[in-house]
Structure formats: C-alpha cells, structure tokens
N, C-alpha and C. Protein backbone atom coordinates (compact mmCIF):
# COMPACT_ATOMS: atom_id res chain seq x y z
N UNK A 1 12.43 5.26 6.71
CA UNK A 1 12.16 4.53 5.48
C UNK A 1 13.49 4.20 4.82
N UNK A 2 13.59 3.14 4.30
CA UNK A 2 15.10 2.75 3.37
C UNK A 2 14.31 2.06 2.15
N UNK A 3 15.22 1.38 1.52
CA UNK A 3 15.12 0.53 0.68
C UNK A 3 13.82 1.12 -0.34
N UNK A 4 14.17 2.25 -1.07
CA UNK A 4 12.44 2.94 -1.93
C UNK A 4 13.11 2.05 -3.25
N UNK A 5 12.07 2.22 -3.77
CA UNK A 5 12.32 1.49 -4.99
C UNK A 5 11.29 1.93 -5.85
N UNK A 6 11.19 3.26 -7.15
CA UNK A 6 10.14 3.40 -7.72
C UNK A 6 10.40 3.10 -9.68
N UNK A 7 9.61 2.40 -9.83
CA UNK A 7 9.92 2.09 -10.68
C UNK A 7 8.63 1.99 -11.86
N UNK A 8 8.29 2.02 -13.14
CA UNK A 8 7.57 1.98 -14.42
C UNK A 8 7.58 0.72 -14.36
N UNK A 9 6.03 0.01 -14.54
CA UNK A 9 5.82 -1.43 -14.72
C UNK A 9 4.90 -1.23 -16.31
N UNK A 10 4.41 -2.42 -16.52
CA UNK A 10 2.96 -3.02 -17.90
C UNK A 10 2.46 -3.32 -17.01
N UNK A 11 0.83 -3.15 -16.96
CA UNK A 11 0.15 -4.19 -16.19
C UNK A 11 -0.16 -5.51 -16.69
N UNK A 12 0.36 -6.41 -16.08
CA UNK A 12 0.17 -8.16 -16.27
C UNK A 12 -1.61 -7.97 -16.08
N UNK A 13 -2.11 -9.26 -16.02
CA UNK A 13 -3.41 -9.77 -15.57
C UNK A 13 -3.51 -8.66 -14.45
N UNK A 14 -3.34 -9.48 -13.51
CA UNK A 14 -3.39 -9.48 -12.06
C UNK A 14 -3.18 -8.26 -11.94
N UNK A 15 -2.42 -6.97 -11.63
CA UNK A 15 -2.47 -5.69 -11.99
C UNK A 15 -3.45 -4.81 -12.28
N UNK A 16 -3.75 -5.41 -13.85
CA UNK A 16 -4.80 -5.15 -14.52
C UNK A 16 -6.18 -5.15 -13.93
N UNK A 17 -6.53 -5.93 -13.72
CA UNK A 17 -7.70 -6.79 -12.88
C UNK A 17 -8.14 -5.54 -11.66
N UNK A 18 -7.08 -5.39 -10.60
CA UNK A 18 -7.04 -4.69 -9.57
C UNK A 18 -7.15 -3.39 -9.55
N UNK A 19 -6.68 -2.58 -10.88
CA UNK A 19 -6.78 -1.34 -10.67
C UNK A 19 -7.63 -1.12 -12.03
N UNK A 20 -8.57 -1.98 -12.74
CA UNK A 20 -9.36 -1.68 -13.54
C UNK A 20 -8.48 -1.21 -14.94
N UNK A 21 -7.56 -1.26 -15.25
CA UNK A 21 -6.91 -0.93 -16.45
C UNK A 21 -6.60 -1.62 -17.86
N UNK A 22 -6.21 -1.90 -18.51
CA UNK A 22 -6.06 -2.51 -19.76
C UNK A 22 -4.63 -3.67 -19.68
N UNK A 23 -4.76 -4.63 -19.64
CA UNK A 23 -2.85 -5.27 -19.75
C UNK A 23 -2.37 -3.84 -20.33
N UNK A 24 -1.09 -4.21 -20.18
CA UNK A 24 0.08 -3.59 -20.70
C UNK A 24 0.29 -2.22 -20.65
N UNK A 25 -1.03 -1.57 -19.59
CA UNK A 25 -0.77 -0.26 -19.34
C UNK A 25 0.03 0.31 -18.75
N UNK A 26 0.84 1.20 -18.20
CA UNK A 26 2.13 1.92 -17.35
C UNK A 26 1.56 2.61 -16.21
N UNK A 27 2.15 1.46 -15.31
CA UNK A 27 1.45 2.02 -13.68
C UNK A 27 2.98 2.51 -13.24
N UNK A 28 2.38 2.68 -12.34
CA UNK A 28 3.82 3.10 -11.57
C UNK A 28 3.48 2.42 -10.00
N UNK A 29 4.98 1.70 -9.60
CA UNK A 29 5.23 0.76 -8.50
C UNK A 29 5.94 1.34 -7.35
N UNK A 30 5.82 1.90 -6.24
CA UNK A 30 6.29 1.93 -5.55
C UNK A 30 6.51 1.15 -3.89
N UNK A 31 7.82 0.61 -3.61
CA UNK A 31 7.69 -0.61 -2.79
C UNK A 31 9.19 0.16 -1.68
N UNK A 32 9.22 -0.39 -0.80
CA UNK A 32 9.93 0.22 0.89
C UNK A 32 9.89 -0.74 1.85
N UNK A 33 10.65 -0.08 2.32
CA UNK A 33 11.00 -1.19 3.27
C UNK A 33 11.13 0.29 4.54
N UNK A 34 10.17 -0.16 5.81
CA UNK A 34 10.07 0.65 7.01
C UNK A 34 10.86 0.35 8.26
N UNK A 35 11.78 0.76 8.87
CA UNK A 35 12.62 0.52 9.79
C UNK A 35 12.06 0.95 10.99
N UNK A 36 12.43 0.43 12.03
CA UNK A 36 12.30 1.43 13.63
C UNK A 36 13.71 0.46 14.29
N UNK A 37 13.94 1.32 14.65
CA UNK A 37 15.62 1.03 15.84
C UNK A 37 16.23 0.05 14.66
N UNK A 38 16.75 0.61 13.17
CA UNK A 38 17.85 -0.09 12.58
C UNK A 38 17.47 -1.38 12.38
N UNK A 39 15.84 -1.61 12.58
CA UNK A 39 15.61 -3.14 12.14
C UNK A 39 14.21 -3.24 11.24
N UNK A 40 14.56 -3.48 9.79
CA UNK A 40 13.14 -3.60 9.11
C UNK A 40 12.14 -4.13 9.63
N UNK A 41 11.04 -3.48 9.81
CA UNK A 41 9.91 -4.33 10.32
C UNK A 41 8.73 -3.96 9.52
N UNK A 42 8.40 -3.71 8.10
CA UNK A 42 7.26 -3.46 7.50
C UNK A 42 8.11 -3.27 5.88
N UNK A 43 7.55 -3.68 5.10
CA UNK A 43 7.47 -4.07 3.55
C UNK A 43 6.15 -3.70 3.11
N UNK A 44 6.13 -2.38 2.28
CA UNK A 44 4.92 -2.02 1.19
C UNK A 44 5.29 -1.67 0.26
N UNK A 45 4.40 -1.87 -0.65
CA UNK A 45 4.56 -1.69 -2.08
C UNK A 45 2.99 -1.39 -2.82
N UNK A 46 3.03 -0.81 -3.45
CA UNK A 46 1.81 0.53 -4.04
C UNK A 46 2.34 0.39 -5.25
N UNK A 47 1.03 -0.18 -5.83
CA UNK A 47 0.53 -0.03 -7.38
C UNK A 47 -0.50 1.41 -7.87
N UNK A 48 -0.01 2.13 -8.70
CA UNK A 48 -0.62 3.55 -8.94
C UNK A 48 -1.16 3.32 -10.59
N UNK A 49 -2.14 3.68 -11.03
CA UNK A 49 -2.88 3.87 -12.56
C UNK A 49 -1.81 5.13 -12.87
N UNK A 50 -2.00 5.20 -14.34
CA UNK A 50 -1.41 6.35 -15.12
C UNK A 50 -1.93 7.81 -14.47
N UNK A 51 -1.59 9.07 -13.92
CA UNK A 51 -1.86 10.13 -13.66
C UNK A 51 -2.34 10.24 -12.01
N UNK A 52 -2.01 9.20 -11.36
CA UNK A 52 -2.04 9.08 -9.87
C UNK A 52 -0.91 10.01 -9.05
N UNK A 53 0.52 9.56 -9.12
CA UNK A 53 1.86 10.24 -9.32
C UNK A 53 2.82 9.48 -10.67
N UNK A 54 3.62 10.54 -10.11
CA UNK A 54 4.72 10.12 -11.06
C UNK A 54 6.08 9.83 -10.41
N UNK A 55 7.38 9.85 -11.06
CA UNK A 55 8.60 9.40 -10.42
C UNK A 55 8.72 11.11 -9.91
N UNK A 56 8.46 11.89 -10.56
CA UNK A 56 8.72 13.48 -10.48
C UNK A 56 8.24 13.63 -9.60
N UNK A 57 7.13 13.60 -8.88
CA UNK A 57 5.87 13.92 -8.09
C UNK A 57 6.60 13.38 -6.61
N UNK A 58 7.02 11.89 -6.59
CA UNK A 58 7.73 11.33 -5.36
C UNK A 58 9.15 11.97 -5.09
N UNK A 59 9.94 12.37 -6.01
CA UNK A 59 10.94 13.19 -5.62
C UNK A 59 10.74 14.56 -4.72
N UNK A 60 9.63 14.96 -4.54
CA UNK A 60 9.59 16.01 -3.96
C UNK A 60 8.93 15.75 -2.78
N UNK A 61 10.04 15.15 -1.92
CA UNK A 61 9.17 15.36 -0.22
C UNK A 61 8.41 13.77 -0.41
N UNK A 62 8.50 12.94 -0.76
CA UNK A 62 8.16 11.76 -0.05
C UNK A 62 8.53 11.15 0.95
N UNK A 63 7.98 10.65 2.02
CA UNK A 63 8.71 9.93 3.31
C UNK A 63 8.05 8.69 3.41
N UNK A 64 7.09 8.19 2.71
CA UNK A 64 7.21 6.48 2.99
C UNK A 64 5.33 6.28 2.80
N UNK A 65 4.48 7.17 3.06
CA UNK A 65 2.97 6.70 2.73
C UNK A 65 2.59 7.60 1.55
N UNK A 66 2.24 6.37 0.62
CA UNK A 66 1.54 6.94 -0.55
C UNK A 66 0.26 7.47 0.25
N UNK A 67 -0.45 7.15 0.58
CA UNK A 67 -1.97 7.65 1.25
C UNK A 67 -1.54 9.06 1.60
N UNK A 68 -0.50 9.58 2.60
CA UNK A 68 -0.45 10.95 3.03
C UNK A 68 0.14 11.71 1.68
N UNK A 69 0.87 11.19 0.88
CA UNK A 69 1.48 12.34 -0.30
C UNK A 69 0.14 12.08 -0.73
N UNK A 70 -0.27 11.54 -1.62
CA UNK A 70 -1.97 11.50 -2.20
C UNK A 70 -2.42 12.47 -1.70
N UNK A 71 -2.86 12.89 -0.59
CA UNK A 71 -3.82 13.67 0.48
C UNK A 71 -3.07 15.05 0.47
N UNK A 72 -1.95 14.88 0.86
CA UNK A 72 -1.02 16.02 0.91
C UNK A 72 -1.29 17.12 -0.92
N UNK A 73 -0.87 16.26 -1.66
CA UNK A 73 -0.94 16.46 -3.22
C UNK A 73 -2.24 17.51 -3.42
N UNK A 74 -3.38 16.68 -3.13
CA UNK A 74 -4.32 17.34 -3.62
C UNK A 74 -5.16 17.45 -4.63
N UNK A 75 -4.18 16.40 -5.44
CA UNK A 75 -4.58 16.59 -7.34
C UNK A 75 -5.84 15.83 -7.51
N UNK A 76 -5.79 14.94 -6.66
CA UNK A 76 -7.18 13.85 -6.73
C UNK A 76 -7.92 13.75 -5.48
N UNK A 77 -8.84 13.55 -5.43
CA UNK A 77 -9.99 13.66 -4.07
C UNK A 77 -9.77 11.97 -3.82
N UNK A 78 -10.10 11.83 -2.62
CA UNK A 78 -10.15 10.52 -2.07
C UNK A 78 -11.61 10.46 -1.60
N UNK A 79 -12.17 9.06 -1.37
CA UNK A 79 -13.00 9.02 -0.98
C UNK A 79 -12.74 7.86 0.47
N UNK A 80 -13.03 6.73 -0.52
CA UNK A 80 -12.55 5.36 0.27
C UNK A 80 -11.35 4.30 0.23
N UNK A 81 -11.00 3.67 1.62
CA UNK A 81 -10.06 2.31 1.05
C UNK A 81 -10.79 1.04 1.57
N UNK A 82 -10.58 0.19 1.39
CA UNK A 82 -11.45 -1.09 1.39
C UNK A 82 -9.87 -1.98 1.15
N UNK A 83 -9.74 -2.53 3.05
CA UNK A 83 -8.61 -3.24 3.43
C UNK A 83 -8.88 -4.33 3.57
N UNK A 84 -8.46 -5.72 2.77
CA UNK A 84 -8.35 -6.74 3.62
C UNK A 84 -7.29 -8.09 4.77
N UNK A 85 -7.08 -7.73 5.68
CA UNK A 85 -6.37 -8.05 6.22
C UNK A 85 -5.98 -9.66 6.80
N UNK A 86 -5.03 -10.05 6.81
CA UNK A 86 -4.48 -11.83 6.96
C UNK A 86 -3.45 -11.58 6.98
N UNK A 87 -3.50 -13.06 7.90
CA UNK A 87 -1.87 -13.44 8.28
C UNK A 87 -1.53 -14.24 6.91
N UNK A 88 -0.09 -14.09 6.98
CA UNK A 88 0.25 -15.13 5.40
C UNK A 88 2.26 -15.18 5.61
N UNK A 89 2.13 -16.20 4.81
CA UNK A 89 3.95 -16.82 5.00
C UNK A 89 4.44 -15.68 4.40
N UNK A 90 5.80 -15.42 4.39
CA UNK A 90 6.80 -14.53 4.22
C UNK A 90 6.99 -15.24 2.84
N UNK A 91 7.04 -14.61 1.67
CA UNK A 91 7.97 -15.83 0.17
C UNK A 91 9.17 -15.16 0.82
N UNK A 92 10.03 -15.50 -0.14
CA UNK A 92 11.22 -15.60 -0.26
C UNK A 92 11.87 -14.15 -0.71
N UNK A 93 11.51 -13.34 -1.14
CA UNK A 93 11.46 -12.40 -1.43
C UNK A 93 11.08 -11.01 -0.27
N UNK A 94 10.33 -11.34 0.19
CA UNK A 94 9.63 -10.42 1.42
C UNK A 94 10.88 -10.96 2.71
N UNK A 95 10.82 -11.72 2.85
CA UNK A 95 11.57 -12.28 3.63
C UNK A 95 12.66 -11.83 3.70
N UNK A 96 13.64 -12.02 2.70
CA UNK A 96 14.74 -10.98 2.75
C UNK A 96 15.09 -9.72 2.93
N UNK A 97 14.14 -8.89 2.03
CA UNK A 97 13.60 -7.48 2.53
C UNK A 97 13.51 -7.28 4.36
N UNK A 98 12.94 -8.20 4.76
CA UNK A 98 12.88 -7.70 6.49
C UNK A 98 14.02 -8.31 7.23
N UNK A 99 14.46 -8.99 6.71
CA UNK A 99 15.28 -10.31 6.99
C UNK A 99 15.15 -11.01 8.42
N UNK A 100 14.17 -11.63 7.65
CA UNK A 100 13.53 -13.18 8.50
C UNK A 100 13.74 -14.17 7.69
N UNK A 101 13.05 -15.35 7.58
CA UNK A 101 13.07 -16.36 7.13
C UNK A 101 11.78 -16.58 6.59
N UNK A 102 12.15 -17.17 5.27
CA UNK A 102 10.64 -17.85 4.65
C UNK A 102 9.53 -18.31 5.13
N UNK A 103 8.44 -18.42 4.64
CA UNK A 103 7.27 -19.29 6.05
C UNK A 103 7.08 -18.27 6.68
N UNK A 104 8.27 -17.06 7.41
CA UNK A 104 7.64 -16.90 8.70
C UNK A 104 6.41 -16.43 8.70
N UNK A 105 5.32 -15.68 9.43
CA UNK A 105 3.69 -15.47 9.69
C UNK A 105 4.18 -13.75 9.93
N UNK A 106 3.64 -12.81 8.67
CA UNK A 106 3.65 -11.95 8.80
C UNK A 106 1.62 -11.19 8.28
N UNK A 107 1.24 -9.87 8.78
CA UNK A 107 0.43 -9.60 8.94
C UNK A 107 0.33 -8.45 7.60
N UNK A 108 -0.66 -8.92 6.41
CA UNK A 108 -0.88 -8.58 5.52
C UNK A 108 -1.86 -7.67 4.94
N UNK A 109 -1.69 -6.65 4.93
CA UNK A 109 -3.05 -5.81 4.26
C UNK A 109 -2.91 -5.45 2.64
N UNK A 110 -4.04 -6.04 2.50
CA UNK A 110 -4.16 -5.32 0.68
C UNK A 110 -5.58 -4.84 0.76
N UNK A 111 -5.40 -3.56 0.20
CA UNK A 111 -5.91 -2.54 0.09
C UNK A 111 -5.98 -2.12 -1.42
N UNK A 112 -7.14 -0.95 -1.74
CA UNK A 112 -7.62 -0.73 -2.29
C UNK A 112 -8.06 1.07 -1.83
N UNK A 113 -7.35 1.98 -2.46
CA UNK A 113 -7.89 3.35 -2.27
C UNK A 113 -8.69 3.60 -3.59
N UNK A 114 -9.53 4.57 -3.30
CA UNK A 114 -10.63 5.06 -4.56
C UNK A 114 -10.58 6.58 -4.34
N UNK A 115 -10.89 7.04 -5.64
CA UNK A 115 -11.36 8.19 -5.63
C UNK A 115 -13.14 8.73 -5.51
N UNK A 116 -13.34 10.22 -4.94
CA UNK A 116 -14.41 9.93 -5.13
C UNK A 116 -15.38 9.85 -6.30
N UNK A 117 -14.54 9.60 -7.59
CA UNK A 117 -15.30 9.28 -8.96
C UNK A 117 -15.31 8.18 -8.90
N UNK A 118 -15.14 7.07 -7.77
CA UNK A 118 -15.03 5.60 -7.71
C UNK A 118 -14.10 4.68 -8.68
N UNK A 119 -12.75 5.62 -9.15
CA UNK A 119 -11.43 5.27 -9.74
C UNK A 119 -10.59 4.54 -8.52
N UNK A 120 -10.32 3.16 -8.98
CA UNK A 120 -9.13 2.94 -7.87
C UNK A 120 -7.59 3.70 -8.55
N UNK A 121 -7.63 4.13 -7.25
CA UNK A 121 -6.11 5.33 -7.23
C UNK A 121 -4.75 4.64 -6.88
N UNK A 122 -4.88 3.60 -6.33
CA UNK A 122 -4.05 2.67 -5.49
C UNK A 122 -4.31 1.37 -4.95
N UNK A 123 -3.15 0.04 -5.33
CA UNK A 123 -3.68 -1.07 -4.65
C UNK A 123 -2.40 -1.23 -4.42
N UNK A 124 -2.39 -1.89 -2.84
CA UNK A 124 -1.19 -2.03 -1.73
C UNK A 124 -1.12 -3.29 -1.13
N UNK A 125 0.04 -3.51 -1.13
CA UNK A 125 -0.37 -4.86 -0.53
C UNK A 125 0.93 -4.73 0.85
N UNK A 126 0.60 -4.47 2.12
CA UNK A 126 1.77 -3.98 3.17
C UNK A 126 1.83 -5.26 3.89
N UNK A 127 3.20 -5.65 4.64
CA UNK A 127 3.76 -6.76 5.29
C UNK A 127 4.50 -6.52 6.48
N UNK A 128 3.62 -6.59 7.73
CA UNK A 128 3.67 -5.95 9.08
C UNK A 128 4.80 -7.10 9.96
N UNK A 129 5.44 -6.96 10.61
CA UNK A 129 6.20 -7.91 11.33
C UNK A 129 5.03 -8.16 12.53
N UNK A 130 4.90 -9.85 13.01
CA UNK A 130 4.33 -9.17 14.19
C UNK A 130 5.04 -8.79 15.39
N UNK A 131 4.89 -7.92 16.21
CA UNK A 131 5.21 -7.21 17.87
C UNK A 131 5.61 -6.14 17.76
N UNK A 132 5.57 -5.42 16.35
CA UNK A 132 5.83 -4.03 16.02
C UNK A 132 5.05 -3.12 16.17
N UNK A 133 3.38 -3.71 15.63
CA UNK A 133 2.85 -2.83 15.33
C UNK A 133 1.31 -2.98 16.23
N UNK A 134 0.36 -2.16 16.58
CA UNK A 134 -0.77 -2.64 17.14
C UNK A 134 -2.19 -1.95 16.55
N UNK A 135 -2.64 -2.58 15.53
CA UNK A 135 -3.59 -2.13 15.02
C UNK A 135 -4.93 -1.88 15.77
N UNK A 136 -5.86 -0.89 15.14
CA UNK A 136 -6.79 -1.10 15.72
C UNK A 136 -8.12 -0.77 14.31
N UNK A 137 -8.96 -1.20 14.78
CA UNK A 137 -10.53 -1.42 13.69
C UNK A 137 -11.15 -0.44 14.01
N UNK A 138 -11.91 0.59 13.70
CA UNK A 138 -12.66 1.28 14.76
C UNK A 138 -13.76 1.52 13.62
N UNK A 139 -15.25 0.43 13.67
CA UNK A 139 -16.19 0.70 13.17
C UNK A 139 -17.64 1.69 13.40
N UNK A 140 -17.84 2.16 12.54
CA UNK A 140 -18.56 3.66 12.90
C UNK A 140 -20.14 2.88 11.98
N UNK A 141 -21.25 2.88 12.58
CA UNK A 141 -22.32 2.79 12.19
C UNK A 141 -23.07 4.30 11.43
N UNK A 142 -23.40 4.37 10.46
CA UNK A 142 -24.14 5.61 9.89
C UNK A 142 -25.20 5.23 8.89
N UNK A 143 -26.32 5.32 8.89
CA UNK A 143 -26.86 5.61 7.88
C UNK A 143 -27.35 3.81 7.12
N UNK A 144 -27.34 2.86 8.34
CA UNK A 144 -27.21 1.48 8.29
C UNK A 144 -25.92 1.13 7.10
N UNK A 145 -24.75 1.80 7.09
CA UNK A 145 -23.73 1.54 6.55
C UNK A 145 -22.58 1.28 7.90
N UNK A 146 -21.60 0.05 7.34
CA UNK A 146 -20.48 0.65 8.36
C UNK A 146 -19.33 0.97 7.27
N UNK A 147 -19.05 2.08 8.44
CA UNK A 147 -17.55 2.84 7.93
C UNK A 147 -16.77 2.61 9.14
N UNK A 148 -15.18 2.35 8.46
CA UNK A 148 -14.43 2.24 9.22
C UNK A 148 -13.01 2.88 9.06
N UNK A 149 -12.43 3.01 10.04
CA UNK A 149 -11.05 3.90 10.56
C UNK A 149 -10.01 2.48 11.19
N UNK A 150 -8.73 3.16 11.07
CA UNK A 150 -7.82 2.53 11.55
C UNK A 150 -6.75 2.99 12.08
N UNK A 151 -5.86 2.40 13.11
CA UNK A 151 -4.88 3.54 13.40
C UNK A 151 -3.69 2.41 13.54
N UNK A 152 -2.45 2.76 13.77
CA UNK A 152 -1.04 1.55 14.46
C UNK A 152 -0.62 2.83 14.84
N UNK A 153 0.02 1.50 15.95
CA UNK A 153 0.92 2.28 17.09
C UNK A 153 1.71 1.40 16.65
C-alpha cells in the first residue's frame, strides 16, 4: 500500500445522500493507492459516518482494507455489502494516482457496507487496473434470496 491519505471531510450532497447523514456532517475519508511489483495498479477510497473509525483507530495496524480493520475491530457488526460494478474512464485525477492516462477503461466498484442495524458503515468507490486483478461472483441461492461472495486474485 502507498500513497494513504486520511483525512476529515463535511458531507456535500452526494456524500450525504450515500451514507444517509445530514450535509455538513464529519465523515472521515480514507483513499490509497495499491501497488504489486513497484507499479500502482488499484485506487480506493472509503467514505466512513461519524463513529465508524477514526484517524486514531487507522494508526494502529492498518494495511490497506477498510472491510478487514472493520472486521478485525470488532466495534460494529457487519452484516452486508451491496457492490456495483462497471467499467468507466480514468478522470484526471485517478489517472495520475496509477499513472495512466485519462479515458483509460478502468474497472470500478462502489460499494456500500452495512451494519447489521442496517446503518451504512462505509461507501467505496475502488479503481482496478485491468490484467491485475481476476475477480470472481460467486452467487449462493438461500431461502429464494441471492447472496453473494467475491474473491481477486
């Protein structure tokens, strides 16, 4: 992992909207940049509600997935995430972070973790290079519900 960046935001609209909160509330942002062999190939960034973590909380032993410190932590129960995944252009901004070029076609998940009081705990929005990574779907029928799992290699 390189490039962490945690930082105190307001929630704008859009923010707001996503993690159910009020404008101008104090989330906390955390965004990275994921390497393998000395070459960025993944950009995420994690939007957290007030009492999710803190800057204190990531100082101790973070290595790059909010989902495993969450889990690891303990403080909050998880239930579900609800991913939706697309290809989409690189802005200008992302782009540099991996350093490619604008436009290019990178593989997008935004996500949504919940607790099981049905609080969203986290909304992510991750930026996969493609030939890095190889996802997989793995849908589970129960109960005429589907649930689903995921894994990368």
């Amino acid at each position: 992992m390189g490039a962490l960046e945690v930082k105190e935001i307001l929630a704008q609209m859009d923010e707001a909207e996503k993690l159910q909160v009020d404008e101008g509330t104090r989330l906390i942002s955390i965004s990275r940049v994921i390497y393998t062999e000395n070459r960025p190939v993944a950009y995420l960034k994690d939007i957290l509600p007030p009492g999710a973590l803190t800057e204190e909380d990531l100082k101790k032993g973070f290595t790059g997935s909010v989902l495993d410190f969450l889990l690891n932590k303990n403080k909050i129960r998880l239930d579900k995430s609800f991913t939706d995944i697309q290809a989409v252009a690189a802005t200008s901004q992302i782009a540099k972070k991996l350093e490619i070029q604008r436009g290019d076609v990178l593989l997008m998940f935004a996500a949504r973790l919940y607790s099981e009081a049905g609080k969203i705990i986290d909304f992510s929005n991750s930026y996969f290079l493609p030939g890095y990574f190889r996802f997989h779907v793995v849908r589970r029928v129960a109960n005429n519900e589907y649930q689903f799992t995921d894994s990368a290699e």
